[in-house]
C-alpha atoms as a PDB file:
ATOM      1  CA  UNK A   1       0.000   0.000   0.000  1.00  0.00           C
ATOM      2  CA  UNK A   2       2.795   2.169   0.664  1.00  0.00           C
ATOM      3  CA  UNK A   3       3.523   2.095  -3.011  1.00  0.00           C
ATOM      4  CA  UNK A   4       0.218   3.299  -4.276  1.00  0.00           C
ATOM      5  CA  UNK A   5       0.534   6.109  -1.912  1.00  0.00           C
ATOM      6  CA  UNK A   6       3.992   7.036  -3.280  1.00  0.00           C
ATOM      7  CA  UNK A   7       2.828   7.057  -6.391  1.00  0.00           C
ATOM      8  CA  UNK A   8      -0.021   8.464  -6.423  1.00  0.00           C
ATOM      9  CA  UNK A   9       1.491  11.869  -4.545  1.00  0.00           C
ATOM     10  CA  UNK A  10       4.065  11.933  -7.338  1.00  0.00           C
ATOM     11  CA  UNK A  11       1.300  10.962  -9.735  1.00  0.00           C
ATOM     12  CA  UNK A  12      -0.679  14.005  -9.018  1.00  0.00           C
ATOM     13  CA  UNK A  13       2.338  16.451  -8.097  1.00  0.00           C
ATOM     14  CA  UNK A  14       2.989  15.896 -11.799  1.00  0.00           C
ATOM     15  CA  UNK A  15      -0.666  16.174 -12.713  1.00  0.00           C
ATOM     16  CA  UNK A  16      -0.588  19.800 -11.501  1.00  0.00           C
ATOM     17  CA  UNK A  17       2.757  20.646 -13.248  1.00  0.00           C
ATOM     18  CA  UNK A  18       1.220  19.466 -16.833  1.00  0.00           C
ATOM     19  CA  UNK A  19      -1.928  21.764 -15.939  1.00  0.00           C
ATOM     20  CA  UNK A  20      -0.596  25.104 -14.637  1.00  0.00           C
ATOM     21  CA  UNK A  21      -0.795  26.363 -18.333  1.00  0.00           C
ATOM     22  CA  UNK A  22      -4.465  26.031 -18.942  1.00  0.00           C
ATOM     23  CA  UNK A  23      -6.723  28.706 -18.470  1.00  0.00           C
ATOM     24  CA  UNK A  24      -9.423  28.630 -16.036  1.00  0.00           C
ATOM     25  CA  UNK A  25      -8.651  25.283 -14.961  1.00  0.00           C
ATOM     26  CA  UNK A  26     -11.185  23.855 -12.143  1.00  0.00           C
ATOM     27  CA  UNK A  27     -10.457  20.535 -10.255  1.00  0.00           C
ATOM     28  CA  UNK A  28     -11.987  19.284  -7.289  1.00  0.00           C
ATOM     29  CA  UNK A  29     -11.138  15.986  -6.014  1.00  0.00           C
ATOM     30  CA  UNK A  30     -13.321  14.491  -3.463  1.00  0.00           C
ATOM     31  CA  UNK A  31     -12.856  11.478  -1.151  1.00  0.00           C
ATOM     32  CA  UNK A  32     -16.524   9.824   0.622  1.00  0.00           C
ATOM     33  CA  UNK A  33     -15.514   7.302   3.265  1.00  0.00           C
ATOM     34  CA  UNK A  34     -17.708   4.016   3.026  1.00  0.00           C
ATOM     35  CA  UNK A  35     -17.022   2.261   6.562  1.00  0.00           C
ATOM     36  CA  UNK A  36     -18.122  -1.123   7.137  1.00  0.00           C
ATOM     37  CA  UNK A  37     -21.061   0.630   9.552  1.00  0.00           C
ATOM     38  CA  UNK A  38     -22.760   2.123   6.463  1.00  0.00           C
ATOM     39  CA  UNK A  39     -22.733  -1.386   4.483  1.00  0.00           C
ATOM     40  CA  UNK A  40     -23.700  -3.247   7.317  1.00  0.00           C
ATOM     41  CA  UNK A  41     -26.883  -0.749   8.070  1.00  0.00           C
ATOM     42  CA  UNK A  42     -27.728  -1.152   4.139  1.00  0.00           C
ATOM     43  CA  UNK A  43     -28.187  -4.426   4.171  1.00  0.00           C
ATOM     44  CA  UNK A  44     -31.010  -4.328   6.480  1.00  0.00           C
ATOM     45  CA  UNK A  45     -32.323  -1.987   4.552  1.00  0.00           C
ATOM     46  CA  UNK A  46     -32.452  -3.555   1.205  1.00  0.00           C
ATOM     47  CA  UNK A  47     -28.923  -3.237   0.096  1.00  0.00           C
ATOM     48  CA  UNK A  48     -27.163  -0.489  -1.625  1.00  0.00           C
ATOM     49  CA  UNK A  49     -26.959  -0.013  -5.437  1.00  0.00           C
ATOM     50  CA  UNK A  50     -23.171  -0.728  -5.821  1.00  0.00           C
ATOM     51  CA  UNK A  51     -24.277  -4.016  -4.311  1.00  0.00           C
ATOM     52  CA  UNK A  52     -21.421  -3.198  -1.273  1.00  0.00           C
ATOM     53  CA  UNK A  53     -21.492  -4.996   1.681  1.00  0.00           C
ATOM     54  CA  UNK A  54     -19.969  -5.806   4.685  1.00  0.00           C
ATOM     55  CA  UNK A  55     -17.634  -8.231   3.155  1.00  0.00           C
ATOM     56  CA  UNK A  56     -15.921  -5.402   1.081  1.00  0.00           C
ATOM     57  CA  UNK A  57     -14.575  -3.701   4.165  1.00  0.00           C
ATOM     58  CA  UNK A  58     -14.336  -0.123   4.813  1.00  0.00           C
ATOM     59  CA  UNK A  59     -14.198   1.593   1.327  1.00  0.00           C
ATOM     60  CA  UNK A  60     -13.963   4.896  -0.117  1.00  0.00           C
ATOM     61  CA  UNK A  61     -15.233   7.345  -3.207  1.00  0.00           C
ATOM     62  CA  UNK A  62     -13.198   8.831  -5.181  1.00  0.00           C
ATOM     63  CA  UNK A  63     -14.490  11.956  -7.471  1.00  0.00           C
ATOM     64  CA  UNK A  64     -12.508  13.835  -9.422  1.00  0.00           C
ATOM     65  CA  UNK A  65     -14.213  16.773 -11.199  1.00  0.00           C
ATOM     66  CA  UNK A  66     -12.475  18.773 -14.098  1.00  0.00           C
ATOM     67  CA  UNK A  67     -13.706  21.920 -15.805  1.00  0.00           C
ATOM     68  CA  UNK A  68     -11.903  24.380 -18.690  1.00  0.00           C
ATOM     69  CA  UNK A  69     -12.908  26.852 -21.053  1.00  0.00           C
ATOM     70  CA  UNK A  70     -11.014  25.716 -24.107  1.00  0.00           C
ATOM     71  CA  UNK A  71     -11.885  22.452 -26.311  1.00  0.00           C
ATOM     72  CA  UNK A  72      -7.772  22.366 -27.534  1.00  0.00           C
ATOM     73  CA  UNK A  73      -6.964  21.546 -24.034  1.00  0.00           C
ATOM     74  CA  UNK A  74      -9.441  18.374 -24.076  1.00  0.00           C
ATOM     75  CA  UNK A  75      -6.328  15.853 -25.006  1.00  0.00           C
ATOM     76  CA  UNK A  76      -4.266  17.048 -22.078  1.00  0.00           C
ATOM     77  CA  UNK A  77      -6.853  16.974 -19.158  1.00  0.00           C
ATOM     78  CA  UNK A  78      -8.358  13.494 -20.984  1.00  0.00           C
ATOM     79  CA  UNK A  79      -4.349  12.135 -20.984  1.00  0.00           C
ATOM     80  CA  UNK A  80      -3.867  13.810 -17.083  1.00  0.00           C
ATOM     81  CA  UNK A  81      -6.913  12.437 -15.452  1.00  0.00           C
ATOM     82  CA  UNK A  82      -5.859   8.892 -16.966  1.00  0.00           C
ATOM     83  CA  UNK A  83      -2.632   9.021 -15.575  1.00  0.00           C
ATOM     84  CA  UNK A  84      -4.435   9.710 -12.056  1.00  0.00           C
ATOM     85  CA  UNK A  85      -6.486   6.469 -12.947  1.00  0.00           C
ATOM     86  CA  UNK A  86      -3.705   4.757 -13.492  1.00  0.00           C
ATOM     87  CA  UNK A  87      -3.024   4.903  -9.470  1.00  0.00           C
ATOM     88  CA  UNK A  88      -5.633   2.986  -8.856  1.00  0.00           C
ATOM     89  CA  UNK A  89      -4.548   0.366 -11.342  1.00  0.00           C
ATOM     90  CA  UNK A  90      -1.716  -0.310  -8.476  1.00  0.00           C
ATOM     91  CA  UNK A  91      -4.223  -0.497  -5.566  1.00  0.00           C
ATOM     92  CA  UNK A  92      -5.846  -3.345  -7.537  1.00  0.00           C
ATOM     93  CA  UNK A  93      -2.746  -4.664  -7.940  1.00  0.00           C
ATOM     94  CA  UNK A  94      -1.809  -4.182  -4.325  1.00  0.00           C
ATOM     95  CA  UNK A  95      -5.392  -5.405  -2.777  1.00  0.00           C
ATOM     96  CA  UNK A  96      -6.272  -2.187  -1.572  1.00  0.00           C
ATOM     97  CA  UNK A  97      -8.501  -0.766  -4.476  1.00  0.00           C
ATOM     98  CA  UNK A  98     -11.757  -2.891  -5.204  1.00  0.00           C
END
């Protein structure tokens, strides 16, 4: 796991390097904590509809939400935000991303 974290900081630190140059960039990245409580409470309740449970551990979201002004930068931001997916290619990897 140590890994993944490693790379991802170095991941994104070179994320925001490769972006500094478009105008009116917007990013928000946003992290929503799934403990086992909330999975455990959802199954008496029906379930939940990404079919989580108890099982899976405690989990989290991860959002990552992108806005610019210009269509030319489209290629960059598309190639940036799949090198921050790529991160969680080595938490699969590592057992830590489901």
């Amino acid at each position: 796991m140590a890994h993944m974290w490693t790379r991802r900081q170095s991941t994104e630190d070179t994320t925001v390097q490769a972006l500094i140059g478009v105008p009116n960039i917007a990013y928000s990245l946003s992290f929503q904590p799934v403990p086992t409580i909330i999975t455990l409470k959802a199954a008496t309740r029906g379930g939940n509809s990404l079919g989580l449970t108890a099982a899976n551990g405690s989990l989290f979201n991860l959002l990552l939400t992108v806005s610019w002004d210009t269509q030319a930068d489209d290629a960059l931001i598309d190639q940036q935000a799949k090198s921050l997916r790529s991160v969680g290619d080595d938490g699969e990897a590592d057992g830590v991303v489901q």
